[in-house]
N, C-alpha and C. Protein backbone atom coordinates (compact mmCIF):
# COMPACT_ATOMS: atom_id res chain seq x y z
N UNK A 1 -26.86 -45.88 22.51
CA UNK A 1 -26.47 -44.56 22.10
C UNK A 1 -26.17 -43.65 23.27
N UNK A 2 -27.26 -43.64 24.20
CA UNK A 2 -27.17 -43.20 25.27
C UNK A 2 -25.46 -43.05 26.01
N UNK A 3 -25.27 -44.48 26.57
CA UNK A 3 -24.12 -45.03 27.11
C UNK A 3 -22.71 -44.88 26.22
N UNK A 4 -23.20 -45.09 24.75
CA UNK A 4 -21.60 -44.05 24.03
C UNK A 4 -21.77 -42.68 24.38
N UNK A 5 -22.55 -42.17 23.85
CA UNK A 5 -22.38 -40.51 24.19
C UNK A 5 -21.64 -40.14 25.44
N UNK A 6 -22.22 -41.07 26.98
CA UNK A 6 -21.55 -40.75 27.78
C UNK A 6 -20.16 -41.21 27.75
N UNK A 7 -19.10 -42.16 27.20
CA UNK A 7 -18.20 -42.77 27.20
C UNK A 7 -17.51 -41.58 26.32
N UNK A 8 -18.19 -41.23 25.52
CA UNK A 8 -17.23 -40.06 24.79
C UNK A 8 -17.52 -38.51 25.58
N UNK A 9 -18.42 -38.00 26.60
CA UNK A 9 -17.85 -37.33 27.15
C UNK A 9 -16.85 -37.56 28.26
N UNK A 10 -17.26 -38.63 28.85
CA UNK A 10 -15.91 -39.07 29.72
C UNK A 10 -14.37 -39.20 29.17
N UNK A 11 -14.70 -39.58 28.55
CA UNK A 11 -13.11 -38.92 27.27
C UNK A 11 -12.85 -38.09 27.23
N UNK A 12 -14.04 -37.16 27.26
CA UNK A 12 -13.11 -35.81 26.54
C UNK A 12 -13.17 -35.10 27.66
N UNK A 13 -13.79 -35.49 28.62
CA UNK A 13 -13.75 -34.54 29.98
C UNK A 13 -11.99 -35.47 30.34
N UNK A 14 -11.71 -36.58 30.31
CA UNK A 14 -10.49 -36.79 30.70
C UNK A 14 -9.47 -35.81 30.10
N UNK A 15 -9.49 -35.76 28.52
CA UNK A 15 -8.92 -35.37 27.80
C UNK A 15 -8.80 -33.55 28.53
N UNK A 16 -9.92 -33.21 28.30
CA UNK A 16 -9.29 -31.78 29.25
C UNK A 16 -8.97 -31.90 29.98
N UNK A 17 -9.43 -32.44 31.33
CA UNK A 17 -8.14 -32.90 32.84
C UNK A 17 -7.15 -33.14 32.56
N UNK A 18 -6.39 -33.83 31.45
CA UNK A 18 -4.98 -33.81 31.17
C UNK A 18 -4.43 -32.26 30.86
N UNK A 19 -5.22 -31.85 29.73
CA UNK A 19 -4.55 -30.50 28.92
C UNK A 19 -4.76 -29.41 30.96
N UNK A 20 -5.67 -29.50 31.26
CA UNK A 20 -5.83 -28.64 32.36
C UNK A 20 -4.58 -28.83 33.39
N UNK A 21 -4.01 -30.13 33.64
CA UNK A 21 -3.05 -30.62 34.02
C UNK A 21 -1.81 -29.98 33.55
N UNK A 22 -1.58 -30.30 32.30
CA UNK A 22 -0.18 -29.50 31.64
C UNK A 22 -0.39 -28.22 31.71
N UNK A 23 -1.58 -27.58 31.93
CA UNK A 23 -1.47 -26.51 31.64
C UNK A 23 -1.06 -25.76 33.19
N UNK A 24 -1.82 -26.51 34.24
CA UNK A 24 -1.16 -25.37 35.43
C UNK A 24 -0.21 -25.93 35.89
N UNK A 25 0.85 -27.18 35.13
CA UNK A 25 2.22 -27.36 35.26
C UNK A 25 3.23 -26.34 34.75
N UNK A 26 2.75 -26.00 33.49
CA UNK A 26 3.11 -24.81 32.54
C UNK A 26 3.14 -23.57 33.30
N UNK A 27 1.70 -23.21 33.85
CA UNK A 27 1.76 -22.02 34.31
C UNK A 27 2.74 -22.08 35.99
N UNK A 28 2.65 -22.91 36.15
CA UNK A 28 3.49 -22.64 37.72
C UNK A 28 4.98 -22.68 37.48
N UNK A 29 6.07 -23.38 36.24
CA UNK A 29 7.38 -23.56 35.98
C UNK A 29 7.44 -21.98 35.65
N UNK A 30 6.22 -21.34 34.77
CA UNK A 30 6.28 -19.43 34.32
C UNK A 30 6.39 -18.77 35.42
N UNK A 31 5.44 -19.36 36.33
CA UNK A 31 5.59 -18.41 38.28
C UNK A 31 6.79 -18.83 39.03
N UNK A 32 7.29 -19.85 38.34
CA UNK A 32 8.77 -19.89 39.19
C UNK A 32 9.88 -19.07 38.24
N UNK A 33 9.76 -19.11 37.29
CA UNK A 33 10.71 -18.14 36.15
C UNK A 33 10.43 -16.76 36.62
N UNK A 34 9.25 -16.84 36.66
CA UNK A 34 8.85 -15.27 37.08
C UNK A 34 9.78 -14.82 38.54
N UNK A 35 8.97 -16.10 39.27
CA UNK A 35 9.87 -15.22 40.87
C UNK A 35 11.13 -15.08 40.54
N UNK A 36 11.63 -15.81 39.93
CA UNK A 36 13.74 -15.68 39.71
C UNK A 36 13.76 -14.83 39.43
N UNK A 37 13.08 -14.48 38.45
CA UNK A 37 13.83 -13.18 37.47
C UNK A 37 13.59 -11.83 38.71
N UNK A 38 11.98 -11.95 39.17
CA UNK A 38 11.96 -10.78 39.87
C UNK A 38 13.03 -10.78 40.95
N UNK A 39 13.59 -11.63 41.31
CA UNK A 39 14.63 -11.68 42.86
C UNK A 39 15.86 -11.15 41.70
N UNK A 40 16.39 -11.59 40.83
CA UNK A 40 17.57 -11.12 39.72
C UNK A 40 17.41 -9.60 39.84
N UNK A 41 16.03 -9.06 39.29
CA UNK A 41 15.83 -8.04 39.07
C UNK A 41 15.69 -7.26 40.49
N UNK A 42 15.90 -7.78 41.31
CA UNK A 42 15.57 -6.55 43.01
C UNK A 42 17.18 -6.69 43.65
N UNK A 43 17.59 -7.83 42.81
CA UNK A 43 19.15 -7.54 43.13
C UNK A 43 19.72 -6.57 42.53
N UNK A 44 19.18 -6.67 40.99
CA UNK A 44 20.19 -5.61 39.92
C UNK A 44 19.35 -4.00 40.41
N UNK A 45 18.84 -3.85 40.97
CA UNK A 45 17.96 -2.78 41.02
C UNK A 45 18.55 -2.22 42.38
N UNK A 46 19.01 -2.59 43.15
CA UNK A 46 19.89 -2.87 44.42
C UNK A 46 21.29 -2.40 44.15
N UNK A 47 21.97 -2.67 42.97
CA UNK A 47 23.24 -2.81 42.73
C UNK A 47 23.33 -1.40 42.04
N UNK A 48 21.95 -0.98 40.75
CA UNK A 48 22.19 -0.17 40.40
C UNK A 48 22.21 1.52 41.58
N UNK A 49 21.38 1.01 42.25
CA UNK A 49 21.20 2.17 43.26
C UNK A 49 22.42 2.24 43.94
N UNK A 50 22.96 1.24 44.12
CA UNK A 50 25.04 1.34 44.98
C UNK A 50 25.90 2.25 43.86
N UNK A 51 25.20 1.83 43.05
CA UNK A 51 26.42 2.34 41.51
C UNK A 51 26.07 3.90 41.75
N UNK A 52 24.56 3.81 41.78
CA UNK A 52 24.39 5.36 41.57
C UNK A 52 24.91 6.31 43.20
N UNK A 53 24.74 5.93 44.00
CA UNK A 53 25.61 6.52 45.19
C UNK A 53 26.80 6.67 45.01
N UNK A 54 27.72 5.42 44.59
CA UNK A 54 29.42 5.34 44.54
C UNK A 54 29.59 6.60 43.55
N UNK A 55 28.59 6.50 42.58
CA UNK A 55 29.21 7.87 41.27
C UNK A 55 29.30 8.91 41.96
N UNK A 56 27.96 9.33 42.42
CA UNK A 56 28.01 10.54 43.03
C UNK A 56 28.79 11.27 44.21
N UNK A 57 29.29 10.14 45.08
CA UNK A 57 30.60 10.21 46.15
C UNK A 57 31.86 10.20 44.88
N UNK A 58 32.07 9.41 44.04
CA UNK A 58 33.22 9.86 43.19
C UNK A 58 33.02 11.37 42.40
N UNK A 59 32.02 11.51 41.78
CA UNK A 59 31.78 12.68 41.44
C UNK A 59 32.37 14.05 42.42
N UNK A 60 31.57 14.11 43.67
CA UNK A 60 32.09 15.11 44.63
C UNK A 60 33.87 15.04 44.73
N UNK A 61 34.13 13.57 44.51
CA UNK A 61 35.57 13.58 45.13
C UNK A 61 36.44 14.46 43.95
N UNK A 62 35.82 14.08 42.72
CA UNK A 62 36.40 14.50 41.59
C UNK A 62 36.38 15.98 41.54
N UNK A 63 35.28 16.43 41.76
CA UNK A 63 35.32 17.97 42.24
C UNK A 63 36.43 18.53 43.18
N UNK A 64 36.38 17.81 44.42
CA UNK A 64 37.51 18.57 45.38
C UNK A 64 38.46 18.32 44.57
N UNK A 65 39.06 17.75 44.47
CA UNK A 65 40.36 17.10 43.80
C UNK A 65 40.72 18.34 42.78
N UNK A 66 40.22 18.36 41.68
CA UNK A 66 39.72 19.69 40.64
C UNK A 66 39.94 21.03 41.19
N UNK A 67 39.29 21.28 42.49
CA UNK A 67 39.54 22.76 42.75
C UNK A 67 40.80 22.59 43.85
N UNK A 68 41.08 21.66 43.91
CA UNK A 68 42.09 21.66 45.15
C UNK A 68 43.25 21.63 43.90
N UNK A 69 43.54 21.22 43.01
CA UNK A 69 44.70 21.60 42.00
C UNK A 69 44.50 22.77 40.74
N UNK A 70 43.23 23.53 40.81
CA UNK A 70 43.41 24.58 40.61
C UNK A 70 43.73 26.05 41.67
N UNK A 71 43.77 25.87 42.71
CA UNK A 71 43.95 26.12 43.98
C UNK A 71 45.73 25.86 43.95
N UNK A 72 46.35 25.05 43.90
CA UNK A 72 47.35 24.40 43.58
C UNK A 72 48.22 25.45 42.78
N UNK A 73 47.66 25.43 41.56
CA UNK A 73 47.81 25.88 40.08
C UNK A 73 48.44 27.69 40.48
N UNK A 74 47.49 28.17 41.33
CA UNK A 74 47.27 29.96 41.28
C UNK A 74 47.89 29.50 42.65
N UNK A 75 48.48 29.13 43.77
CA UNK A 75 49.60 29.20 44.21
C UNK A 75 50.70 29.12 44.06
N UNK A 76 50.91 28.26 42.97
CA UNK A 76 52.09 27.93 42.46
C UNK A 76 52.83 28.98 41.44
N UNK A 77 51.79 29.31 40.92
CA UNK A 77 51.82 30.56 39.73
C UNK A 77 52.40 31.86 40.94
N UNK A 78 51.35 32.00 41.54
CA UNK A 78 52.14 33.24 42.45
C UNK A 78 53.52 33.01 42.74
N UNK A 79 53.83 31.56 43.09
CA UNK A 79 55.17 31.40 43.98
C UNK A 79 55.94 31.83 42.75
N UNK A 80 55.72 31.23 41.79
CA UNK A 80 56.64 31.37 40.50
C UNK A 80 57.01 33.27 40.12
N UNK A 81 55.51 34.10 40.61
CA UNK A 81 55.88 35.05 39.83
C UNK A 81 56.89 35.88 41.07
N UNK A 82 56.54 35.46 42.43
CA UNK A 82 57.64 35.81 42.94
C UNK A 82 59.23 35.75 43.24
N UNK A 83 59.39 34.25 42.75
CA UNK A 83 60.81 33.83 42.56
C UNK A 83 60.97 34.68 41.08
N UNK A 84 60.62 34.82 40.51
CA UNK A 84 61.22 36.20 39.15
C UNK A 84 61.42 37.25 39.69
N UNK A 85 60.53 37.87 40.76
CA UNK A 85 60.65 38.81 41.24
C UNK A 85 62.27 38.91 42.35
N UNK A 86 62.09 38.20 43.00
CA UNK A 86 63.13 38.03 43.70
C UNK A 86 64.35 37.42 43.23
N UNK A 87 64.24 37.22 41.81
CA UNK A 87 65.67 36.79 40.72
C UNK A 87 65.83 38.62 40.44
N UNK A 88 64.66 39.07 39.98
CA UNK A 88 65.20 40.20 39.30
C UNK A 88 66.15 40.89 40.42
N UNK A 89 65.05 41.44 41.65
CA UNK A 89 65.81 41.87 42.78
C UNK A 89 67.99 41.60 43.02
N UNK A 90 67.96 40.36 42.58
CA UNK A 90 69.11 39.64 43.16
C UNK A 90 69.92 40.30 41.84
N UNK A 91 69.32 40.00 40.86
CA UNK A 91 70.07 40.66 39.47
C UNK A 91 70.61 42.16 40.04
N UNK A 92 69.83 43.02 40.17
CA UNK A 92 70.02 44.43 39.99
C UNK A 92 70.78 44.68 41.46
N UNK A 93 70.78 43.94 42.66
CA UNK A 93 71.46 43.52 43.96
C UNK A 93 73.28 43.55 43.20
N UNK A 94 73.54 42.57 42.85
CA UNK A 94 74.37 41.73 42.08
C UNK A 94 75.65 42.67 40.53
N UNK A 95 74.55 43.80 39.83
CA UNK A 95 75.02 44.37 38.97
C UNK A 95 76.36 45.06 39.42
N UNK A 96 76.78 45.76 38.17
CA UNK A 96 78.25 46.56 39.15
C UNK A 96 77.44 48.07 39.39
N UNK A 97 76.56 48.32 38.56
CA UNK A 97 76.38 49.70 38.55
C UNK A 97 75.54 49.73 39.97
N UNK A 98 74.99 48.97 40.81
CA UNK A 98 74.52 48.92 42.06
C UNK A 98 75.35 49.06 43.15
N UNK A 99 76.82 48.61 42.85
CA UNK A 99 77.97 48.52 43.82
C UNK A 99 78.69 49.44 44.03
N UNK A 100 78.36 50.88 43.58
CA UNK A 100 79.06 51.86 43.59
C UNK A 100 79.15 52.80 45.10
């Protein structure tokens, strides 16, 4: 009786050395999934921080750009209201009742 009892814990102590086996095979294929993902993730985390710089340099650019053609806009407008001005001038220059 003795000598089974021990034959069946030696079994089952094998029997866990196996499962203990698969199991920190298991857990180390999860610590290699793990490191990937974290290196994936310190790349994308990397990339997002470029994205977020590039916006904000496009952003500013988008600004100048914006006031530099409203800037544009109210020069152009002036030039315009002076070529009327200087049509009218040429008109009343030009009339007969001026040529007298």
């Amino acid at each position: 009786g003795h000598e089974q009892h021990l034959r069946m814990m030696e079994e089952r102590m094998a029997d866990v050395e196996q499962k203990l086996r698969l199991v920190k095979r298991l857990l180390k294929d999860k610590v290699n999934q793990l490191k990937e993902q974290l290196s994936k993730n310190t790349k994308a985390d990397a990339m997002v921080k470029d994205l977020y710089v590039e916006n904000a340099q496009l952003l500013k650019a988008l600004e100048m750009t914006e006031q530099r053609q409203k800037t544009a806009e109210r020069k152009n407008y002036l030039l315009e209201e002076k070529i009327a001005s200087l049509n009218r001038i040429v008109k009343n220059l030009a009339s007969p009742s001026f040529n007298l």
